[in-house]
PDB file of N, CA and C in Angstrom:
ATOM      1  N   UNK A   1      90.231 111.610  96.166  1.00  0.00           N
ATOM      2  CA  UNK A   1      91.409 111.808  96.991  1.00  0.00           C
ATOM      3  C   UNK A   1      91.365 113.224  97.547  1.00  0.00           C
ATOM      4  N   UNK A   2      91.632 113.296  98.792  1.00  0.00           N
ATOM      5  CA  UNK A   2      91.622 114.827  99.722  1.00  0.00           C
ATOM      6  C   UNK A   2      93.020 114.857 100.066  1.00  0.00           C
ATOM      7  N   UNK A   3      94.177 115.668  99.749  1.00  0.00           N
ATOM      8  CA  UNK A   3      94.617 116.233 100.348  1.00  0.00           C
ATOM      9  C   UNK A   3      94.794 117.376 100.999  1.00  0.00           C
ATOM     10  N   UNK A   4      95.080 117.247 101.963  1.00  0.00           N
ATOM     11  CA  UNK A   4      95.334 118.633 103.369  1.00  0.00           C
ATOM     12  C   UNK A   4      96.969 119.052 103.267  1.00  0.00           C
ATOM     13  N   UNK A   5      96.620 120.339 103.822  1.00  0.00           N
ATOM     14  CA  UNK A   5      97.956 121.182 104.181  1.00  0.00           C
ATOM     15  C   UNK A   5      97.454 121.734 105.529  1.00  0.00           C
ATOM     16  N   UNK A   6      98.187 121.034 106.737  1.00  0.00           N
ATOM     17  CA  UNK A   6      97.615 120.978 107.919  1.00  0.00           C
ATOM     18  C   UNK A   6      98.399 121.695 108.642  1.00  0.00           C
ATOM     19  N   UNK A   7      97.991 122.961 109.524  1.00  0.00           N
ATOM     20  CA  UNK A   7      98.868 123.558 110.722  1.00  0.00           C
ATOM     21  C   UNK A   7      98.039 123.308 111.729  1.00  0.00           C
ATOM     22  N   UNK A   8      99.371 122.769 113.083  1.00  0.00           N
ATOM     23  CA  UNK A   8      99.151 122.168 114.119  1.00  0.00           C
ATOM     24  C   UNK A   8     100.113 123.707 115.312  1.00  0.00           C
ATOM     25  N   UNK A   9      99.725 124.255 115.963  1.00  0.00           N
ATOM     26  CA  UNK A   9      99.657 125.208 116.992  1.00  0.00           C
ATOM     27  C   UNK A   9      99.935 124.025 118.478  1.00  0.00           C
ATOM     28  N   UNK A  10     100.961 123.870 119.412  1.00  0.00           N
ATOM     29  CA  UNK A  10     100.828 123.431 120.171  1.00  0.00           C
ATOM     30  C   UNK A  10     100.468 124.343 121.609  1.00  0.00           C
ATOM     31  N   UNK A  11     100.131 123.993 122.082  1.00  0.00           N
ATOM     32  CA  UNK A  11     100.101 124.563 123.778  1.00  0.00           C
ATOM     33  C   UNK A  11     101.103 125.437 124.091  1.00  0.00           C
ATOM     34  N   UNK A  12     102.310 125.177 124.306  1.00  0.00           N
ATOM     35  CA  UNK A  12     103.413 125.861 124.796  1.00  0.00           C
ATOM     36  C   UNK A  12     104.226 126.775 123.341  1.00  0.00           C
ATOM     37  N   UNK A  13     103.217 126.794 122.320  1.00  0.00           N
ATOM     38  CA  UNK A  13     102.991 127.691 121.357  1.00  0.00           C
ATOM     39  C   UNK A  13     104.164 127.536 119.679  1.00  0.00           C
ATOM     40  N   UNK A  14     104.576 126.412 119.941  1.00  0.00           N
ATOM     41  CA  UNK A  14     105.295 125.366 118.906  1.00  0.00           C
ATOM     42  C   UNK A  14     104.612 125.502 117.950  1.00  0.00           C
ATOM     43  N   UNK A  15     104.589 125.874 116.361  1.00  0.00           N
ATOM     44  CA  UNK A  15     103.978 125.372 115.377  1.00  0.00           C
ATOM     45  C   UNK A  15     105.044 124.485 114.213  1.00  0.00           C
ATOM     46  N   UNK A  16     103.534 123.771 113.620  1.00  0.00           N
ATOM     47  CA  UNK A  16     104.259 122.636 112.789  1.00  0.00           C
ATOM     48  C   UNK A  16     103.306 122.418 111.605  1.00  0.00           C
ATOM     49  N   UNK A  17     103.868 121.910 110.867  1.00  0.00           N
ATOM     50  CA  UNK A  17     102.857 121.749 109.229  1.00  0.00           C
ATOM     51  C   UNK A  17     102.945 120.223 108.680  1.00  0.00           C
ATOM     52  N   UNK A  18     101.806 119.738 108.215  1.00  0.00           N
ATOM     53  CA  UNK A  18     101.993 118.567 107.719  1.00  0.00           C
ATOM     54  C   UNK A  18     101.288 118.396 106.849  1.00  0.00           C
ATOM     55  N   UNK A  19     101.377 117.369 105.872  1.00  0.00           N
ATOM     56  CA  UNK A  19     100.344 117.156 104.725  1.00  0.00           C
ATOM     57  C   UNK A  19      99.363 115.531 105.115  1.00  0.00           C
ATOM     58  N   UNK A  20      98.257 115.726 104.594  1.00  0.00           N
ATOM     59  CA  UNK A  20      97.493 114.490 105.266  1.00  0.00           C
ATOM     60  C   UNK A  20      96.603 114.283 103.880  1.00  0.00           C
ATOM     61  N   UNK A  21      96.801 112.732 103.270  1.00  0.00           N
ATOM     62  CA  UNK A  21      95.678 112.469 102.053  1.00  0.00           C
ATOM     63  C   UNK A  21      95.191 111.314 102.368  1.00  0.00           C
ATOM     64  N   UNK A  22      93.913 111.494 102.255  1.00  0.00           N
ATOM     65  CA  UNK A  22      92.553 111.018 102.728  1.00  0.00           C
ATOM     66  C   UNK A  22      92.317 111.083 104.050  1.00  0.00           C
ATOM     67  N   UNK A  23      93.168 112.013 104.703  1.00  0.00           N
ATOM     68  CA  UNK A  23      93.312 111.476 106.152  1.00  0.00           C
ATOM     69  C   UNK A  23      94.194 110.993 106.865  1.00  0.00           C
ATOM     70  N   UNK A  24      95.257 110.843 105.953  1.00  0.00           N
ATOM     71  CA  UNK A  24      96.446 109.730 106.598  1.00  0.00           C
ATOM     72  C   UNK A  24      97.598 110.699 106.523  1.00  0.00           C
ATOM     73  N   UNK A  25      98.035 110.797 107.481  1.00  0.00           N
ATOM     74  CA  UNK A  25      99.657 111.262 107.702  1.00  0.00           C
ATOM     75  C   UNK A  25     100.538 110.882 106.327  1.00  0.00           C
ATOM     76  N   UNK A  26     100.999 111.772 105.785  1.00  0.00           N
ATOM     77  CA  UNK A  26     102.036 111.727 104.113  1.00  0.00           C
ATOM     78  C   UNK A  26     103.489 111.334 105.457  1.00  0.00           C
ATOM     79  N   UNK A  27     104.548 110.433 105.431  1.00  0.00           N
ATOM     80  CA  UNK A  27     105.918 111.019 105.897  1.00  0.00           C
ATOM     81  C   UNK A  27     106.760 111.452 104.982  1.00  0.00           C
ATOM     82  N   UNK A  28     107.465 112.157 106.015  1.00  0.00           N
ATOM     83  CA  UNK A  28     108.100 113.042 105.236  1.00  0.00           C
ATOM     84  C   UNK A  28     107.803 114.354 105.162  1.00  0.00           C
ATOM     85  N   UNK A  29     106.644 114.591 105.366  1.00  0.00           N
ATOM     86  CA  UNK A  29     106.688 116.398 105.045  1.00  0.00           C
ATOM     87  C   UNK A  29     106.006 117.112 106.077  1.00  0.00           C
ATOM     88  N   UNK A  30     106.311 116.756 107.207  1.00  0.00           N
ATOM     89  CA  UNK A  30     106.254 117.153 108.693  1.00  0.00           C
ATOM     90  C   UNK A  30     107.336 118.226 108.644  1.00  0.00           C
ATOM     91  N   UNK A  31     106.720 120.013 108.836  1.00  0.00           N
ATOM     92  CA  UNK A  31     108.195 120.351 109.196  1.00  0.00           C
ATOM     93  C   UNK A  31     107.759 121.422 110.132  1.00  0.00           C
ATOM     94  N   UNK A  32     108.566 122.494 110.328  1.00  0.00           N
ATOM     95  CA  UNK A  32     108.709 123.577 111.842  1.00  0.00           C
ATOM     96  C   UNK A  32     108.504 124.899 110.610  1.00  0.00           C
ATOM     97  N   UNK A  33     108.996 124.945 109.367  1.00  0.00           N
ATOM     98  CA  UNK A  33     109.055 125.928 108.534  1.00  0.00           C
ATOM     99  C   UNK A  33     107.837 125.940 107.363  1.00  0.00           C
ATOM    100  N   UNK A  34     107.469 127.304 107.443  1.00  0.00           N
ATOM    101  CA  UNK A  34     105.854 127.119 107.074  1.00  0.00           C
ATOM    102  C   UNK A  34     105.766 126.402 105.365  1.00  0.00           C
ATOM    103  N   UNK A  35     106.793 127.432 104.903  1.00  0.00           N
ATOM    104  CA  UNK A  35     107.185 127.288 103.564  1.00  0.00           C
ATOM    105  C   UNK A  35     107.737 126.150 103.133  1.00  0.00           C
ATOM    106  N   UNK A  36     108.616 125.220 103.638  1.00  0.00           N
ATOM    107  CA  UNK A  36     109.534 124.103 103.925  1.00  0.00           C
ATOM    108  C   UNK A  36     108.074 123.165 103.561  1.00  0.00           C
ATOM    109  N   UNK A  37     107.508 123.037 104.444  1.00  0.00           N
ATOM    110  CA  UNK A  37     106.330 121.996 104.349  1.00  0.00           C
ATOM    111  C   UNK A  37     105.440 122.483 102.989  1.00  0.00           C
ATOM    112  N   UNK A  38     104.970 123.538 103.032  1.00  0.00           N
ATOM    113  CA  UNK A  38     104.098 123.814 101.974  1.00  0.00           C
ATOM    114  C   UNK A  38     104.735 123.507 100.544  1.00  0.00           C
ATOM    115  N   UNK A  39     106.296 123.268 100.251  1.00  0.00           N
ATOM    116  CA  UNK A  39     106.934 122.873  99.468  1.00  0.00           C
ATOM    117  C   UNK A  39     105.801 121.297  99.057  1.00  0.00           C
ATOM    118  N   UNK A  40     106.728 120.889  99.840  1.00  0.00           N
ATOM    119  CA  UNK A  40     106.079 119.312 100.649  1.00  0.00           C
ATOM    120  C   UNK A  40     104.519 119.200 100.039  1.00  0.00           C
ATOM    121  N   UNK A  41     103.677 120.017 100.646  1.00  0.00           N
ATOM    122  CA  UNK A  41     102.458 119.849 100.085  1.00  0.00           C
ATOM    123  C   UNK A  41     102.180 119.528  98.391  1.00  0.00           C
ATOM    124  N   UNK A  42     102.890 120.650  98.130  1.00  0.00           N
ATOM    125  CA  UNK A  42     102.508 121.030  96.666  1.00  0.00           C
ATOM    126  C   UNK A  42     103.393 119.630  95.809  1.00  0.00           C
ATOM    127  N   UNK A  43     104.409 118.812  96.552  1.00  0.00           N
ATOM    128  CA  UNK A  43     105.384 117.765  95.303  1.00  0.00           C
ATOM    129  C   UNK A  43     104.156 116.322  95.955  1.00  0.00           C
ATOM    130  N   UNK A  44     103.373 116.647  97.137  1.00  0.00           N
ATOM    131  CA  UNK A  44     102.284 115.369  97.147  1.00  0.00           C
ATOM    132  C   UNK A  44     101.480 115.793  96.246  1.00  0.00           C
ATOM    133  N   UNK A  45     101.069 116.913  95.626  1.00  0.00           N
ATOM    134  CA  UNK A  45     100.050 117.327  95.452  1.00  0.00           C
ATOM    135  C   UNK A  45     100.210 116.439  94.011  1.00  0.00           C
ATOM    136  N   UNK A  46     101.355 116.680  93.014  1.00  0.00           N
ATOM    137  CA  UNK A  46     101.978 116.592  92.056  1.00  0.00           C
ATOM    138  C   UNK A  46     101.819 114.801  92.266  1.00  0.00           C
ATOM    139  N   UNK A  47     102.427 113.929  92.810  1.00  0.00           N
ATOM    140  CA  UNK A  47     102.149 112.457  92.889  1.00  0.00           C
ATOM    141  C   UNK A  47     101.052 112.000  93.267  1.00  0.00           C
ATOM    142  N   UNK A  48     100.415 112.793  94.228  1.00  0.00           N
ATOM    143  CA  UNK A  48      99.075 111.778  94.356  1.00  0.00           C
ATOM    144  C   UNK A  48      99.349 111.221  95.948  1.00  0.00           C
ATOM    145  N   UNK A  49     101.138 111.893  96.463  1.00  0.00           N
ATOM    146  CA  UNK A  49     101.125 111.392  98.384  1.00  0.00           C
ATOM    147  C   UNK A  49     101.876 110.171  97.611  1.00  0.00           C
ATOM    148  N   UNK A  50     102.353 109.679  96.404  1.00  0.00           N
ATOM    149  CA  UNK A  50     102.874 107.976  96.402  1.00  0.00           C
ATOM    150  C   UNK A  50     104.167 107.742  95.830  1.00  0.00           C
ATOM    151  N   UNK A  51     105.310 107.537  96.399  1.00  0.00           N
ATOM    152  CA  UNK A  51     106.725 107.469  96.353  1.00  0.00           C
ATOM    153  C   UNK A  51     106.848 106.963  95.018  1.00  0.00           C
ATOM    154  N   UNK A  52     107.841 107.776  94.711  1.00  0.00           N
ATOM    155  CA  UNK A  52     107.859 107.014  92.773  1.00  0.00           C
ATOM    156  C   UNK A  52     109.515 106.361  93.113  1.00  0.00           C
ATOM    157  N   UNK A  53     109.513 105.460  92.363  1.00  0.00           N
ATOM    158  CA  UNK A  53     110.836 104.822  92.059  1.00  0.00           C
ATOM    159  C   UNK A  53     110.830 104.321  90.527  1.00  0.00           C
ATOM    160  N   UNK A  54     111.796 104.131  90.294  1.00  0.00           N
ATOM    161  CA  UNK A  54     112.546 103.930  88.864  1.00  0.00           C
ATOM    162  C   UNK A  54     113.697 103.152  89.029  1.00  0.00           C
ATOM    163  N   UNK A  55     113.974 102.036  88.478  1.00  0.00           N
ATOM    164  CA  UNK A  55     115.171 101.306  88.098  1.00  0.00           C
ATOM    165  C   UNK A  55     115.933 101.628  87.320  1.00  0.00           C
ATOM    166  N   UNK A  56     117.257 102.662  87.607  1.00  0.00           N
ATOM    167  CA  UNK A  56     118.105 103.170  87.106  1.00  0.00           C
ATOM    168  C   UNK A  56     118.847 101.816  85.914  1.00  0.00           C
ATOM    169  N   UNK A  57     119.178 100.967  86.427  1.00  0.00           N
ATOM    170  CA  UNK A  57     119.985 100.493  86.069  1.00  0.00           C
ATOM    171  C   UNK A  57     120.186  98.871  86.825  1.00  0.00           C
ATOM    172  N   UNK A  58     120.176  97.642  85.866  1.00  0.00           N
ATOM    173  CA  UNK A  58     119.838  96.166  86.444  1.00  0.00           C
ATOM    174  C   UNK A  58     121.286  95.217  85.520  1.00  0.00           C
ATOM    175  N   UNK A  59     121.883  94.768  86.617  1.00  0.00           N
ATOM    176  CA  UNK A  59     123.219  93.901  85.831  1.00  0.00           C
ATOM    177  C   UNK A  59     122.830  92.463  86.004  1.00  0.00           C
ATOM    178  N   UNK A  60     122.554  91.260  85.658  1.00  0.00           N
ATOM    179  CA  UNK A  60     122.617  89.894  86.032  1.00  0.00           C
ATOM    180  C   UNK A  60     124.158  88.943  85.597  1.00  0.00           C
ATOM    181  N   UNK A  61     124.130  88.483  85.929  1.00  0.00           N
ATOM    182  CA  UNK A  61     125.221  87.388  85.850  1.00  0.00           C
ATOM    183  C   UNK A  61     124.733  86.085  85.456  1.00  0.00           C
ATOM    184  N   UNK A  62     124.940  85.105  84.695  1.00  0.00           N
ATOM    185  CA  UNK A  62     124.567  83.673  84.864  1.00  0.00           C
ATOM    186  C   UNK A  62     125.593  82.885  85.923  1.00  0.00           C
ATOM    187  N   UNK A  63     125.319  82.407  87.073  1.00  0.00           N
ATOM    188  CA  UNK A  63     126.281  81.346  87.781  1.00  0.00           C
ATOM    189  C   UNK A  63     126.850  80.571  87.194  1.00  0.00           C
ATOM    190  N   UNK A  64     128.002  80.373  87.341  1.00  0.00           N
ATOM    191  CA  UNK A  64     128.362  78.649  86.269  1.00  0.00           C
ATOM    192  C   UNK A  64     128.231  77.967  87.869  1.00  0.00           C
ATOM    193  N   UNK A  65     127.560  76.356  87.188  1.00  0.00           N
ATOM    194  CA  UNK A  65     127.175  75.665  88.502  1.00  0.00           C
ATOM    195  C   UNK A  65     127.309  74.682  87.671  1.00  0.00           C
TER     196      UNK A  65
END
């Protein structure tokens, strides 16, 4: 796995930061602030780029039918 911490310089002299693993655009951590993104970098760096979720909490009901 490669991740990048990518600065992009535009033409009319705009800069922007993004993180890219294996190559692929991360969303989400596209930003205008150098530090802001490099945040960003370093919490992909920490997962691996892969959204964690957790099931707080699951209620069921039985239907009466």
């Amino acid at each position: 796995m490669k991740i990048e911490f990518i600065k992009v310089v535009k033409i009319d002299g705009k800069t922007y930061y993004y993180t890219t693993v294996d190559e692929k655009f991360v969303d989400g951590t596209l930003d205008f602030d150098e530090q802001k993104a490099y945040d960003k970098f370093n919490l992909v760096k920490q997962t691996g780029g892969k959204e964690l979720r957790e099931v707080i909490e699951t209620y069921e009901t039985k239907e009466n039918g």
